[in-house]
Each structure stands twice: as structure tokens, then as C-alpha cells.
Protein backbone atom coordinates (compact mmCIF):
# COMPACT_ATOMS: atom_id res chain seq x y z
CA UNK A 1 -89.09 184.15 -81.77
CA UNK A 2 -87.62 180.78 -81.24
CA UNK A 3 -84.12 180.54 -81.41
CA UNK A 4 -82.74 178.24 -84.65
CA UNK A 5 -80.84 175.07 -83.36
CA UNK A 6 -78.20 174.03 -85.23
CA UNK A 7 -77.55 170.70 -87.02
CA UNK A 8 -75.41 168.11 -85.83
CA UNK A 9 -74.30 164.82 -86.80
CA UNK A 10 -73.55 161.64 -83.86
CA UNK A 11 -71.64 158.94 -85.40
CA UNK A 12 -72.46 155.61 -83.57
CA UNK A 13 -69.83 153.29 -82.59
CA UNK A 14 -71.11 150.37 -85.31
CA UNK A 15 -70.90 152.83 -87.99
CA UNK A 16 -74.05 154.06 -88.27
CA UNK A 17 -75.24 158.04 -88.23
CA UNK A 18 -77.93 160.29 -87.61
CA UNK A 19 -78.67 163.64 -87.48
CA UNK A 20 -80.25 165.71 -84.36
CA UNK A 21 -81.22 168.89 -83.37
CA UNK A 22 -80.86 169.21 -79.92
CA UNK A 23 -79.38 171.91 -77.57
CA UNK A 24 -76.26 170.53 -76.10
CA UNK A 25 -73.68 171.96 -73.48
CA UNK A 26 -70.08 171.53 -73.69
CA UNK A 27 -69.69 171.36 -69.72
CA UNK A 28 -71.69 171.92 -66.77
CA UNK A 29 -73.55 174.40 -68.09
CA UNK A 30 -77.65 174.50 -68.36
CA UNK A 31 -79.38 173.27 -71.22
CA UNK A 32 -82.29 171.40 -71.87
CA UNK A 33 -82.29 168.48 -74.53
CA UNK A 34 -84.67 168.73 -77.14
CA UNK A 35 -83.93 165.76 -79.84
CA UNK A 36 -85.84 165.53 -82.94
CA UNK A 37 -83.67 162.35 -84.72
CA UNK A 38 -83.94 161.06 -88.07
CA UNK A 39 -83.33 157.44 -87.32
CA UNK A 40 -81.53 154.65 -89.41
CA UNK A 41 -83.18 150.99 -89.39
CA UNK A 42 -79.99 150.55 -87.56
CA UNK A 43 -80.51 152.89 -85.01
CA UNK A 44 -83.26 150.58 -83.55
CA UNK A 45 -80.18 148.52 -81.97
CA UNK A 46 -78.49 151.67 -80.29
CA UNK A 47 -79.82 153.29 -77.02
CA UNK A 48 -78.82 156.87 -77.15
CA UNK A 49 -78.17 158.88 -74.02
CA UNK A 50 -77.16 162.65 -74.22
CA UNK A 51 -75.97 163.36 -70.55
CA UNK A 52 -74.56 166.94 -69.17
CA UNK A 53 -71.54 166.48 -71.56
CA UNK A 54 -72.08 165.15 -75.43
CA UNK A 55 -71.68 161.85 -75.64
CA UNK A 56 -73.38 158.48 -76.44
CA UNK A 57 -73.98 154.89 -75.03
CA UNK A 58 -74.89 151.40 -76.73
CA UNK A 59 -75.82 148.18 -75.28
CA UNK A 60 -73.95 145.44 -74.55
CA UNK A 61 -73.53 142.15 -76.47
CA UNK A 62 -75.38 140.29 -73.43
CA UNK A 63 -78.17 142.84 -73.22
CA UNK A 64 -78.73 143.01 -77.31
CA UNK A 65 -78.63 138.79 -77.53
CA UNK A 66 -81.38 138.72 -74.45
CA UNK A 67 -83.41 141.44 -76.70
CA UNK A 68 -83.70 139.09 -79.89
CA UNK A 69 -83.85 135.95 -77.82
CA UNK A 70 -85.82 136.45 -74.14
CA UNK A 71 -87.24 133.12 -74.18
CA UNK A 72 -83.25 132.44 -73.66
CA UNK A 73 -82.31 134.87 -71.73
CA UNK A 74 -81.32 134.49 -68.05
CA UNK A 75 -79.88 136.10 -65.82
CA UNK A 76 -76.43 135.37 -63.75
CA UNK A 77 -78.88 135.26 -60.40
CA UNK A 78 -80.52 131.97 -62.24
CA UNK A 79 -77.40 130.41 -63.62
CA UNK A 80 -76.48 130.65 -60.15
CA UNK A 81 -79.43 129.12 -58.38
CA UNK A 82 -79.77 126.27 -60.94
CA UNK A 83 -75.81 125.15 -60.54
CA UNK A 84 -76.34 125.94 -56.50
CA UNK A 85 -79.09 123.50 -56.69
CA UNK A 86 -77.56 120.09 -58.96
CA UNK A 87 -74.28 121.12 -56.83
CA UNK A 88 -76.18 120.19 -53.44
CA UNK A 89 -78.72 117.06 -55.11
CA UNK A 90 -75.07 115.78 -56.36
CA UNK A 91 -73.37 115.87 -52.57
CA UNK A 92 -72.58 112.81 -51.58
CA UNK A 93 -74.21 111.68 -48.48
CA UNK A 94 -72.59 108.22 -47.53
CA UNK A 95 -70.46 106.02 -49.43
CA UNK A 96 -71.76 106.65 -52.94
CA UNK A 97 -75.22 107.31 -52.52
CA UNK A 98 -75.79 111.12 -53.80
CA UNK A 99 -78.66 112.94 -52.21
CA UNK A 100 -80.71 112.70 -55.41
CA UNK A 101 -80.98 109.41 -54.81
CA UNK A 102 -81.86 109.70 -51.29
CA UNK A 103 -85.13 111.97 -52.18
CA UNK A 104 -85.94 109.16 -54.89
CA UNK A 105 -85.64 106.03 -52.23
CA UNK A 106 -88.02 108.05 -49.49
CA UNK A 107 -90.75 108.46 -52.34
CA UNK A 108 -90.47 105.25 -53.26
CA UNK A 109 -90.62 103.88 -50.24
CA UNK A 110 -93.90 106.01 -49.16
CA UNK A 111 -95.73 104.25 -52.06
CA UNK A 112 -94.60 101.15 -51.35
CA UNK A 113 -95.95 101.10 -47.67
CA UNK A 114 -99.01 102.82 -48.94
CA UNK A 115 -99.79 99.98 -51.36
CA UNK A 116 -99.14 97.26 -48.34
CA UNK A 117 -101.11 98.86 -45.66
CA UNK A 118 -104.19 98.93 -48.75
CA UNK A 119 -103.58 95.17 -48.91
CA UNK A 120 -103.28 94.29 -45.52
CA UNK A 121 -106.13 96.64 -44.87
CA UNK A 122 -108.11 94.81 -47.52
CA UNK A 123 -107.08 90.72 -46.07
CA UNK A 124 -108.39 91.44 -42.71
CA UNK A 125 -111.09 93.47 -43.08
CA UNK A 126 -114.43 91.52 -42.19
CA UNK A 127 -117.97 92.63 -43.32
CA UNK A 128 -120.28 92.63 -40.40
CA UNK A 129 -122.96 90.93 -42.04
CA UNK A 130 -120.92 87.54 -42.35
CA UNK A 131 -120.91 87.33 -38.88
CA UNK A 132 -123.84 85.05 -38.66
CA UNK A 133 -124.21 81.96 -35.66
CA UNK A 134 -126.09 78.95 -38.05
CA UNK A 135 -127.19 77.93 -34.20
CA UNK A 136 -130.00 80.64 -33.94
CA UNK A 137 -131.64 80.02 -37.15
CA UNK A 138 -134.46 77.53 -36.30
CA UNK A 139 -137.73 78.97 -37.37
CA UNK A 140 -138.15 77.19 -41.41
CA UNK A 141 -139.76 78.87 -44.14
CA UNK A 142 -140.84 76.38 -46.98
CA UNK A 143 -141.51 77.45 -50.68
CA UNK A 144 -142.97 74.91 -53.52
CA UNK A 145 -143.16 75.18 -57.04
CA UNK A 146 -142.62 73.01 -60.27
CA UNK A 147 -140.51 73.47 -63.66
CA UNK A 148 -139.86 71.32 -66.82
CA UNK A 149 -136.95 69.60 -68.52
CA UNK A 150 -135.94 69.56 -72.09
CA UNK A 151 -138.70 66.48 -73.94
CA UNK A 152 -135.62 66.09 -76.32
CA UNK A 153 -133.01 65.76 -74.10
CA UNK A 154 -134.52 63.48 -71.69
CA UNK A 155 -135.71 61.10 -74.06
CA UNK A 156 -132.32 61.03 -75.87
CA UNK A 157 -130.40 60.36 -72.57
CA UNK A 158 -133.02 58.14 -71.14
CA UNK A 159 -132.88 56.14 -74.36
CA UNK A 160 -128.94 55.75 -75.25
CA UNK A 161 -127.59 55.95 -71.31
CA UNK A 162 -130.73 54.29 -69.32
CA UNK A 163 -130.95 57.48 -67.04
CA UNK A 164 -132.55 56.43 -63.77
CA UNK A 165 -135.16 58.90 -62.27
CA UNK A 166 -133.50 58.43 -59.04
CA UNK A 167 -129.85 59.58 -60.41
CA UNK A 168 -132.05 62.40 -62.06
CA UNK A 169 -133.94 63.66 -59.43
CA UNK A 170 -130.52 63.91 -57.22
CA UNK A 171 -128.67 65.56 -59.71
CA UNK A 172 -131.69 68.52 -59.71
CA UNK A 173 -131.98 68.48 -56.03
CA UNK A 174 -128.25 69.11 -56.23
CA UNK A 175 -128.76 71.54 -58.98
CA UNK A 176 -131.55 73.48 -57.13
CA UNK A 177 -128.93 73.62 -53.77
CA UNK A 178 -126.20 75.00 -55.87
CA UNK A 179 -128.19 77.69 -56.89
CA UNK A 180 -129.30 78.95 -53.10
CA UNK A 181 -126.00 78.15 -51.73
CA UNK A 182 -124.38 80.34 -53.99
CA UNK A 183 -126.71 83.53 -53.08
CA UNK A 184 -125.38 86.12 -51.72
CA UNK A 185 -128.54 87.07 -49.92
CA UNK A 186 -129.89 83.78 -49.66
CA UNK A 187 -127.22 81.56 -49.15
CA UNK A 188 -126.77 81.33 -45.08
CA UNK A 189 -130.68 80.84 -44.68
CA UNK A 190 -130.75 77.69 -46.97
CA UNK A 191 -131.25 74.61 -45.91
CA UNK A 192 -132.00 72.12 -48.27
CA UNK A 193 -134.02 71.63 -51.57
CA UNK A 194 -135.78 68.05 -52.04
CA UNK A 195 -137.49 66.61 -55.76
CA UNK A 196 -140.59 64.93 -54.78
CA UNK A 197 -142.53 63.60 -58.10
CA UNK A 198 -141.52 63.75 -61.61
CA UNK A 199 -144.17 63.71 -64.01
CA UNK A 200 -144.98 63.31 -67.46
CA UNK A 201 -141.98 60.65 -68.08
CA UNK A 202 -139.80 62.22 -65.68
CA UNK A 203 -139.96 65.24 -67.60
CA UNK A 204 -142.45 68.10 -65.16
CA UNK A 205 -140.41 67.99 -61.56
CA UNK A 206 -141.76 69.11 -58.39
CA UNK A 207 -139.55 70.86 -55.78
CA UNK A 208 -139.63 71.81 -52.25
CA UNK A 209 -137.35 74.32 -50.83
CA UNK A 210 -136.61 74.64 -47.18
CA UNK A 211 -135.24 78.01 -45.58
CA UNK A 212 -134.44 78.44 -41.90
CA UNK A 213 -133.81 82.07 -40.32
CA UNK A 214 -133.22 83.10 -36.67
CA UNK A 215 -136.89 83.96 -34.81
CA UNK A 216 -135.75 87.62 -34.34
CA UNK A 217 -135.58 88.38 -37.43
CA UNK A 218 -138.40 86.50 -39.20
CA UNK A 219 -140.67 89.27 -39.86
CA UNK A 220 -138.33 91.48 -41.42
CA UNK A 221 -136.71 88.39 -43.40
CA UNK A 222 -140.30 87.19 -44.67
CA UNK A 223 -141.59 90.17 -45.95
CA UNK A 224 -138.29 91.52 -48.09
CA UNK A 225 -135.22 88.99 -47.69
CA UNK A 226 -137.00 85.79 -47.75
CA UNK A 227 -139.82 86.61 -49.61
CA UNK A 228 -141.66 84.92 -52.23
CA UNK A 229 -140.27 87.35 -54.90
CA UNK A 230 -137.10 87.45 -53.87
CA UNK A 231 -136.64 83.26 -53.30
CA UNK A 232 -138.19 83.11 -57.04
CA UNK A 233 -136.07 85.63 -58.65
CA UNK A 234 -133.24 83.86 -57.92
CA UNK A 235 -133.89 80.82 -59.45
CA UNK A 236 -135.65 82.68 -62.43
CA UNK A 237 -132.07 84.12 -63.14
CA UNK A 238 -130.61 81.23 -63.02
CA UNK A 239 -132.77 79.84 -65.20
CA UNK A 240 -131.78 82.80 -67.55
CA UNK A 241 -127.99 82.93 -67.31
CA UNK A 242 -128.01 78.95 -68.58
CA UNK A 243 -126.66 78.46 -72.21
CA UNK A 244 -129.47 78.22 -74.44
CA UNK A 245 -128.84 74.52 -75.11
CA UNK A 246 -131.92 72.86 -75.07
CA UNK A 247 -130.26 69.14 -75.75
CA UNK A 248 -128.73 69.34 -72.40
CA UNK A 249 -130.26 66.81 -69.84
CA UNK A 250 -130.70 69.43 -66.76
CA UNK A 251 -131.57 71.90 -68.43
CA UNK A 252 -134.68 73.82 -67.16
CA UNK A 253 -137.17 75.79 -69.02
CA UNK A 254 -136.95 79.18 -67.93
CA UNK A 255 -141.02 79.65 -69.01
CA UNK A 256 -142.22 76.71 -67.34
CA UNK A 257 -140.86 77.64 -63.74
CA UNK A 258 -143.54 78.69 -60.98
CA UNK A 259 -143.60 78.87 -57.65
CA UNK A 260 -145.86 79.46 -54.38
């Protein structure tokens, strides 16, 4: 038969009590603890310890505050390393310059060579395929074709300004060389574009385009760069990108272009 423990009652040290049956020695003697408490809601604050002699422990302000608060709670190692840390970024490393602001200058200064070396990088780089010698391109390629002006806007400028088919058929020969000159791919083989007969009352012109390209290279050129398709698609674009105002004097009709 198990023996009957008796009753006792712990104070705590905030004023708070519970009752426990437990065996407990009064010195050194053997005993094993057996604890079946009837805890207060404020008991949940208290950590109870029932060493070799009867007695009782509670935690410390500290430790209770980082219990209801551990997003806040840190330890005297951390407050430690954090002050260690601002002390030695505040040390002064010459005159008045502090070594934060020593870190901050180096960065700095990294990006700023960074962004010069990308622009000189940039200035003096030189695309291989601008290196061209106009000297070695002799063999011509020719292209013909036609296209028509605006009726309305030659006959109104023909009318009120006199507009000489000479001054008109330089202004489209100069039009025509604009366009090939600014080319990207076509622009270093042109050579010239001529107007030979206007038509119709100067308004159906006649062109003749004249490429040259270096003898090397004229097979591959003809059949891709300097094709038929490609020389035509340029201007056709052109033709395009103009604003659609028909009144203007040079203004070609995209439609009416062909060439061969």
C-alpha cells in the first residue's frame, strides 16, 4: 500500500500560493520528488525548483521582460558587439575623417571608375565593319526604276512659284542620294543617283542608281547585300516613313514606285 503524502503549502515570493504533494527532505537525506501542483494563473510566471533542501526559485526581472517581449530581447554578448562595432566605424583615422566615411569614399569611388572605364570603353571602341578603303570598290552595280509625284502639288507649285524641271529633278536626285547615303547597309557602296526624264508634265520621274563594291566581294554583295530586294526595300520604306502629305512638292507615291 502506498504510503499517504502529506499536504503542504509553498508561498511564492510575489504573493502567490499553491499547494503540493511531494516528498521532501529536510537535509541530505534521500527522497524522490513527486509534485502534483494545483497551479494559480500566477504561477505561470514562477519557475519552481525543489532541490535536496525545500526551497524555491523565480526568475529574474531581465529573464521575465525577454519572456513577454523576445522580439526585444538581447543579450549582453549583442549589446556588446553592436557598441564594439559603431565604437571602431567612429575611430578617427586622420584629421576628422572617421572610418565610416572612409568605407563610404572607397565604394564610391569603385563606381565612379566603373562608370568611366564603360565610357571610355564605349568612345574608342571601333566596329570592324566601318573599316572599309572607298579605293577598292570599283566594280558598279546599276539599278533603274520610276515613281510619281503628287498631280496636285506639282501643278500648284509649278503654277504660283514657276518650278523649273531642272531645279526639280536636282532636288529628287538629291532626295534619292539622301536616302542611300543614310543606309546603314547601303550607304558606303553608293555612288550616285541621276533623274533622267520626267514625264507626264514633270510629274512620272525616271531614276538611275549607281552602286560600286570592291571585286572580292561582288558575288556575295549581289546576291544578299546589294540585291535587287534589298536596294528596293530601302527606298520603299522611305517612301513609307514620309508624312502622308500629299500637297507637298517631293513627295513620292509610295504605290507608284518600281524598280528593275
Amino acid at each position: 500500500m502506498d504510503p499517504v503524502l502529506p499536504l503542504y503549502t509553498i508561498n511564492g515570493n510575489d504573493g502567490g500560493s499553491y499547494s503540493t504533494n511531494e516528498w521532501v527532505t529536510t537535509g541530505n537525506g534521500d527522497g524522490v520528488a513527486y509534485k502534483n501542483s494545483e497551479e494559480t494563473e500566477r504561477d505561470n510566471l514562477l519557475t519552481v525548483q525543489v532541490p535536496a533542501s525545500n526551497g524555491e526559485m523565480t526568475l529574474s526581472g531581465h529573464e521575465v521582460e525577454a519572456q513577454r517581449n523576445p522580439a526585444n530581447a538581447h543579450t549582453p554578448q549583442e549589446i556588446s558587439s553592436t557598441s564594439r562595432v559603431k565604437r571602431e566605424l567612429s575611430e578617427v583615422v586622420f584629421w576628422r575623417v572617421r572610418l565610416w566615411m572612409v568605407i563610404i569614399s572607397i565604394f564610391v569611388l569603385i563606381v565612379v571608375v566603373i562608370i568611366i572605364s564603360l565610357v571610355v570603353c564605349s568612345a574608342i571602341h571601333e566596329d570592324p565593319d566601318e573599316k572599309f578603303d572607298p579605293s577598292l570598290f570599283k566594280v558598279p552595280l546599276f539599278f533603274n526604276g520610276s515613281f510619281q509625284l503628287s498631280n496636285k502639288a506639282f501643278e500648284e507649285e509649278h503654277s504660283t512659284l514657276n518650278y523649273s524641271s531642272d531645279a526639280l529633278t536636282a532636288d529628287l536626285q538629291e532626295k534619292l542620294a539622301d536616302i542611300y547615303r543614310s543606309s546603314p547597309a547601303l550607304g558606303r557602296y553608293f555612288s550616285k543617283a541621276e533623274i533622267h526624264v520626267l514625264r507626264n508634265s514633270s510629274v512620272i520621274a525616271d531614276y538611275h542608281l549607281t552602286f560600286l563594291m570592291p571585286e572580292e566581294q561582288q558575288d556575295q554583295l549581289t546576291n544578299f547585300t546589294l540585291s535587287r530586294e534589298m536596294v528596293y526595300n530601302v527606298f520603299r520604306q522611305f517612301l513609307y516613313d514620309q508624312e502622308p502629305d500629299s500637297s507637298e512638292l517631293l513627295y513620292i507615291d509610295p504605290l507608284s514606285l518600281n524598280m528593275s
